[in-house]
Structures are given as C-alpha cells and as structure tokens.
C-alpha atoms as a PDB file:
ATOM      1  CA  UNK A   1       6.287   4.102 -14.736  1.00  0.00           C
ATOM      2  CA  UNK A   2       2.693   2.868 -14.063  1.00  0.00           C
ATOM      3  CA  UNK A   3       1.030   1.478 -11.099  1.00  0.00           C
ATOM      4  CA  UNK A   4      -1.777  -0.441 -10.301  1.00  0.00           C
ATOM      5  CA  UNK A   5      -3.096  -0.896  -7.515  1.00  0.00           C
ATOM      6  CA  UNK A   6      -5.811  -3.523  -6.622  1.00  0.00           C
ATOM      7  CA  UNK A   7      -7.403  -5.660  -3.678  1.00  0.00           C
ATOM      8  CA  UNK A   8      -9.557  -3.491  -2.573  1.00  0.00           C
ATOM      9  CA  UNK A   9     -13.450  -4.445  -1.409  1.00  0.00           C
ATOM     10  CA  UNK A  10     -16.569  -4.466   0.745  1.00  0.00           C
ATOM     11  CA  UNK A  11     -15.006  -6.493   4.115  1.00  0.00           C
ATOM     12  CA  UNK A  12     -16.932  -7.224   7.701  1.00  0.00           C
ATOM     13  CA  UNK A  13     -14.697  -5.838  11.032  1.00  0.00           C
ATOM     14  CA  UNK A  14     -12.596  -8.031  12.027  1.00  0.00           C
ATOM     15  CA  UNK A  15     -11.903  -9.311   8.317  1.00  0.00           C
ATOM     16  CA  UNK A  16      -8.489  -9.494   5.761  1.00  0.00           C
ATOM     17  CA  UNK A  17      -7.711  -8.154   2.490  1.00  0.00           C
ATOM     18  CA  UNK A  18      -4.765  -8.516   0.670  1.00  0.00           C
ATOM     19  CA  UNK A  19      -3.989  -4.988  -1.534  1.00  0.00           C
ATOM     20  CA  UNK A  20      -1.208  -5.696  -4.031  1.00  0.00           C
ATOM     21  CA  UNK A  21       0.561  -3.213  -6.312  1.00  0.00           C
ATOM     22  CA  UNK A  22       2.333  -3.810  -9.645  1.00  0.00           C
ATOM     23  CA  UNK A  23       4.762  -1.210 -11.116  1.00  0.00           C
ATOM     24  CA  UNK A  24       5.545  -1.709 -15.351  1.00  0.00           C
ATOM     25  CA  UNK A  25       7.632   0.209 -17.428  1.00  0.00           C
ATOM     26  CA  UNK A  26      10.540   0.185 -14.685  1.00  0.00           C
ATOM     27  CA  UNK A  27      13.960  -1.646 -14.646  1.00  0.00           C
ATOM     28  CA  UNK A  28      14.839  -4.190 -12.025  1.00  0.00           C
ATOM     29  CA  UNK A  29      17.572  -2.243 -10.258  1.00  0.00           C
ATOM     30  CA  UNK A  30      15.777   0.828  -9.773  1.00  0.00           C
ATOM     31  CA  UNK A  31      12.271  -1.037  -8.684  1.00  0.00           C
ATOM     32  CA  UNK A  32      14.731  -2.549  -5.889  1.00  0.00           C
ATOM     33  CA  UNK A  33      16.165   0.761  -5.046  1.00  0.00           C
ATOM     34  CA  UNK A  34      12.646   2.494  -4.705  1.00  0.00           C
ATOM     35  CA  UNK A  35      11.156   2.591  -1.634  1.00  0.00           C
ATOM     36  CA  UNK A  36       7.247   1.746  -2.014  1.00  0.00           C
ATOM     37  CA  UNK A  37       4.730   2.939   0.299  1.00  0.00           C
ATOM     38  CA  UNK A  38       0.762   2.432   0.871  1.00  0.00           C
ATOM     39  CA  UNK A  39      -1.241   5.651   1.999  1.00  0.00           C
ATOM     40  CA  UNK A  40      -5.181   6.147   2.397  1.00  0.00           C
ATOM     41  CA  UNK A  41      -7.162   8.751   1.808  1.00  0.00           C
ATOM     42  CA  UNK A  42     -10.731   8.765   3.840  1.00  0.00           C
ATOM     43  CA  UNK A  43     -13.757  11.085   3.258  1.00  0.00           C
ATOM     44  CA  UNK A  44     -12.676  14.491   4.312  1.00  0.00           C
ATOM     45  CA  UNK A  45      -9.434  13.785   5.822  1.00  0.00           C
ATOM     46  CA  UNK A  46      -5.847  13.898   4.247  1.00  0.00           C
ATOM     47  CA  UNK A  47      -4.025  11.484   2.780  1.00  0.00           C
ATOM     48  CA  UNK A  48      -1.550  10.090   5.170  1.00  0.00           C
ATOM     49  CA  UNK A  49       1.139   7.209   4.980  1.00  0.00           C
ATOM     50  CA  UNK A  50       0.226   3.518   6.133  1.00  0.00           C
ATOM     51  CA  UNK A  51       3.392   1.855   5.876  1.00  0.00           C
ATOM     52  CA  UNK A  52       6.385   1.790   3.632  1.00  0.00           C
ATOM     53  CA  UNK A  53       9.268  -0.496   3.019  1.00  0.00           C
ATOM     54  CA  UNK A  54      12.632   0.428   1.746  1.00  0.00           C
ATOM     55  CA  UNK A  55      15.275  -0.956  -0.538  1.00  0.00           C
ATOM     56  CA  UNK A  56      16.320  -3.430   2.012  1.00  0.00           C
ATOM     57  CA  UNK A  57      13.233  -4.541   3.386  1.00  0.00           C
ATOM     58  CA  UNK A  58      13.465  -2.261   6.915  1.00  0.00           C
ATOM     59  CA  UNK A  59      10.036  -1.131   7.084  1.00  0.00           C
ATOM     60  CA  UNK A  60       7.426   1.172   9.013  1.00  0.00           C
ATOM     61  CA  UNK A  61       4.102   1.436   9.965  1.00  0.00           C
ATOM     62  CA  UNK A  62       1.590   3.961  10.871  1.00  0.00           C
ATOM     63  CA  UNK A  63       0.912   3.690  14.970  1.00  0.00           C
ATOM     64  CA  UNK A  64      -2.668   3.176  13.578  1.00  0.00           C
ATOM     65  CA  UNK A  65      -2.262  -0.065  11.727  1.00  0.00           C
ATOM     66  CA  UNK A  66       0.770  -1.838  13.695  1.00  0.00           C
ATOM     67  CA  UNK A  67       0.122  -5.545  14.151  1.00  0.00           C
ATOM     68  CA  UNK A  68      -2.532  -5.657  12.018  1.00  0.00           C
ATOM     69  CA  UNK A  69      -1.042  -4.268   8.543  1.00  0.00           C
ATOM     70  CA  UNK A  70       1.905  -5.627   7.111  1.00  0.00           C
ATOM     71  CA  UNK A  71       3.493  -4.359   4.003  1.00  0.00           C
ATOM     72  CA  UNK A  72       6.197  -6.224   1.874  1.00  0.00           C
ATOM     73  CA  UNK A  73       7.871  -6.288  -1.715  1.00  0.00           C
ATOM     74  CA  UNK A  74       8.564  -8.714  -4.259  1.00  0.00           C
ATOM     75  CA  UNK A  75      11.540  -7.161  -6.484  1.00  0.00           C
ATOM     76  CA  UNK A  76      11.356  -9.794  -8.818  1.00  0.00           C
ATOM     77  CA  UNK A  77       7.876  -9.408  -9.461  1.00  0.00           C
ATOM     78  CA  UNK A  78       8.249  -5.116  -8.794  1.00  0.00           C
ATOM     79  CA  UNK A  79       5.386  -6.041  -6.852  1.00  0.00           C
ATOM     80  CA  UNK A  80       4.534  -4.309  -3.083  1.00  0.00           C
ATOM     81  CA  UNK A  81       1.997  -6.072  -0.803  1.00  0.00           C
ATOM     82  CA  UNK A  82      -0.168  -5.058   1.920  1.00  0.00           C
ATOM     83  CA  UNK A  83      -1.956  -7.339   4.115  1.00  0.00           C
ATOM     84  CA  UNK A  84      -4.575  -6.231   6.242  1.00  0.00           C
ATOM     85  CA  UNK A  85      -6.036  -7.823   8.943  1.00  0.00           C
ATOM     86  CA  UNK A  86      -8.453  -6.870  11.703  1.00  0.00           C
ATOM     87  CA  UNK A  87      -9.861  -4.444   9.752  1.00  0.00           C
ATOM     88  CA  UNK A  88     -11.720  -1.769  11.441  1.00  0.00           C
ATOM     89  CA  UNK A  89     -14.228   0.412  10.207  1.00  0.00           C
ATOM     90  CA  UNK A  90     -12.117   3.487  10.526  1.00  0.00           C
ATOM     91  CA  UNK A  91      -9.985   2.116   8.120  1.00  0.00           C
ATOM     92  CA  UNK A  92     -12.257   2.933   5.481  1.00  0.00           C
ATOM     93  CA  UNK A  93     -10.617   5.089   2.692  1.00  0.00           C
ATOM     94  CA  UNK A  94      -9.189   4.731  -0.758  1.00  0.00           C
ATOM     95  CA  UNK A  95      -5.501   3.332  -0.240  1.00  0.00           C
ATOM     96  CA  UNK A  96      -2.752   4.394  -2.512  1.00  0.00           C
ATOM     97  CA  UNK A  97       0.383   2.693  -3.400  1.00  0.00           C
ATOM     98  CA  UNK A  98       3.488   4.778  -4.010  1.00  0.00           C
ATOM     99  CA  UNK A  99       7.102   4.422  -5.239  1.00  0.00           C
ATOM    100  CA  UNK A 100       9.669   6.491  -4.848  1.00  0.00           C
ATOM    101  CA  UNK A 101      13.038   6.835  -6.812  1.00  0.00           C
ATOM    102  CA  UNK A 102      16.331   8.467  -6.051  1.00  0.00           C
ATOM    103  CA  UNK A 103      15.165  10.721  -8.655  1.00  0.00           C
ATOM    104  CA  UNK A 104      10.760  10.319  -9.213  1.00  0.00           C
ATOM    105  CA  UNK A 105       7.746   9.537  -7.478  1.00  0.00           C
ATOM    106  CA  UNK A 106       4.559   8.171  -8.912  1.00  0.00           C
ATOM    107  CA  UNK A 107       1.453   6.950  -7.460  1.00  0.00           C
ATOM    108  CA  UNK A 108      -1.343   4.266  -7.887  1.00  0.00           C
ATOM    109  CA  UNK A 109      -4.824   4.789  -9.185  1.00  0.00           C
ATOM    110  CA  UNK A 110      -6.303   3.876  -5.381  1.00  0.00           C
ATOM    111  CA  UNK A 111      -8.454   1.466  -4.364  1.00  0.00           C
ATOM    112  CA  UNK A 112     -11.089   1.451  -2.157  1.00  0.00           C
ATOM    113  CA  UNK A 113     -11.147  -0.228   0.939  1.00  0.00           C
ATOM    114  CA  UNK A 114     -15.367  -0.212   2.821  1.00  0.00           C
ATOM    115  CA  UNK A 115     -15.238  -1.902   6.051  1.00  0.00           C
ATOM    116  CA  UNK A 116     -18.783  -2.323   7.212  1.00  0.00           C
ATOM    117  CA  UNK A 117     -21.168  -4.964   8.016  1.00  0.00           C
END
C-alpha cells in the first residue's frame, strides 16, 4: 500500500488549502474498512493527529483545528480529504496522511503546509 499525499503550499492567514491523499495497491473493501487520518509534524514539536475519519464516516478533530479543518473520504476513489480553512500561522508543519487497517498502518510522504504572508 502506497500513499500520496499532496496539496500542500505557501498560503496567507486567513487562507484555504485543500490536502488530498490517494492510497494504490489496496482493495476496495479494506480501503473502506481503514480508518484514515491527517497528522502534522512542525519544527521541533511531535507529530500529533489532526483529524481522522472512520469506516463509517464518524469523524474527529483535534480541539486545535475544529471548525476550520474538515476531513472526509471518498471510498470509491480510496481517496481522504482535508480542507483547511482559516489557516493560521501556527499551523505550519508538514501534514501526514495515514491509514490504518484491522491488521497495518502506513503513512504518506508529507506535505508541507507554510502559512505566512
């Protein structure tokens, strides 16, 4: 199982970006079984979860990032979404995507997220 991970840019405060991440080389039933998760990793600080959706679309979001993040999945695409609006400069950091199996976990390459003006 691979995942990319993309979306990621130079944005003002206050601005959007749209991170989207595309699993290959896994079946459609398992994709919809997995729960897939975003996390970000800043300068010096741990990497810690954003938000995550599960199998049936329930999902959760760091305090950090609620109303202005939203995270979703496209099964039929084994595609997971994050949209990000009001972006603040603290959430500068490389964001992960994740997806975890009954049995695996695998992660994204990361993509960087600079939010600066």
């Amino acid at each position: 199982v691979q995942l990319q991970a993309s979306g990621g840019g130079l944005v003002q405060p206050g601005g959007s970006l749209r991170l989207s991440c595309q699993a290959s080389g896994i079946i459609f039933s398992t994709f919809r079984m997995a729960v897939m998760g975003w996390y970000r990793q800043a300068p010096g600080k741990q990497r810690e979860l954003v938000a995550n959706i599960t199998t049936d679309g329930p999902t959760n979001h760091a305090d950090s990032v609620k109303g202005r993040f939203t995270i979703s999945k496209d099964n039929r695409k084994r595609a997971a979404y994050l949209q990000m609006n009001s972006l603040k400069p603290e959430d500068t950091a490389v964001y992960y995507c994740n997806l975890k199996s009954p049995f695996s976990e695998y992660w994204g390459q990361g993509t960087q997220v600079t939010v600066s003006s």
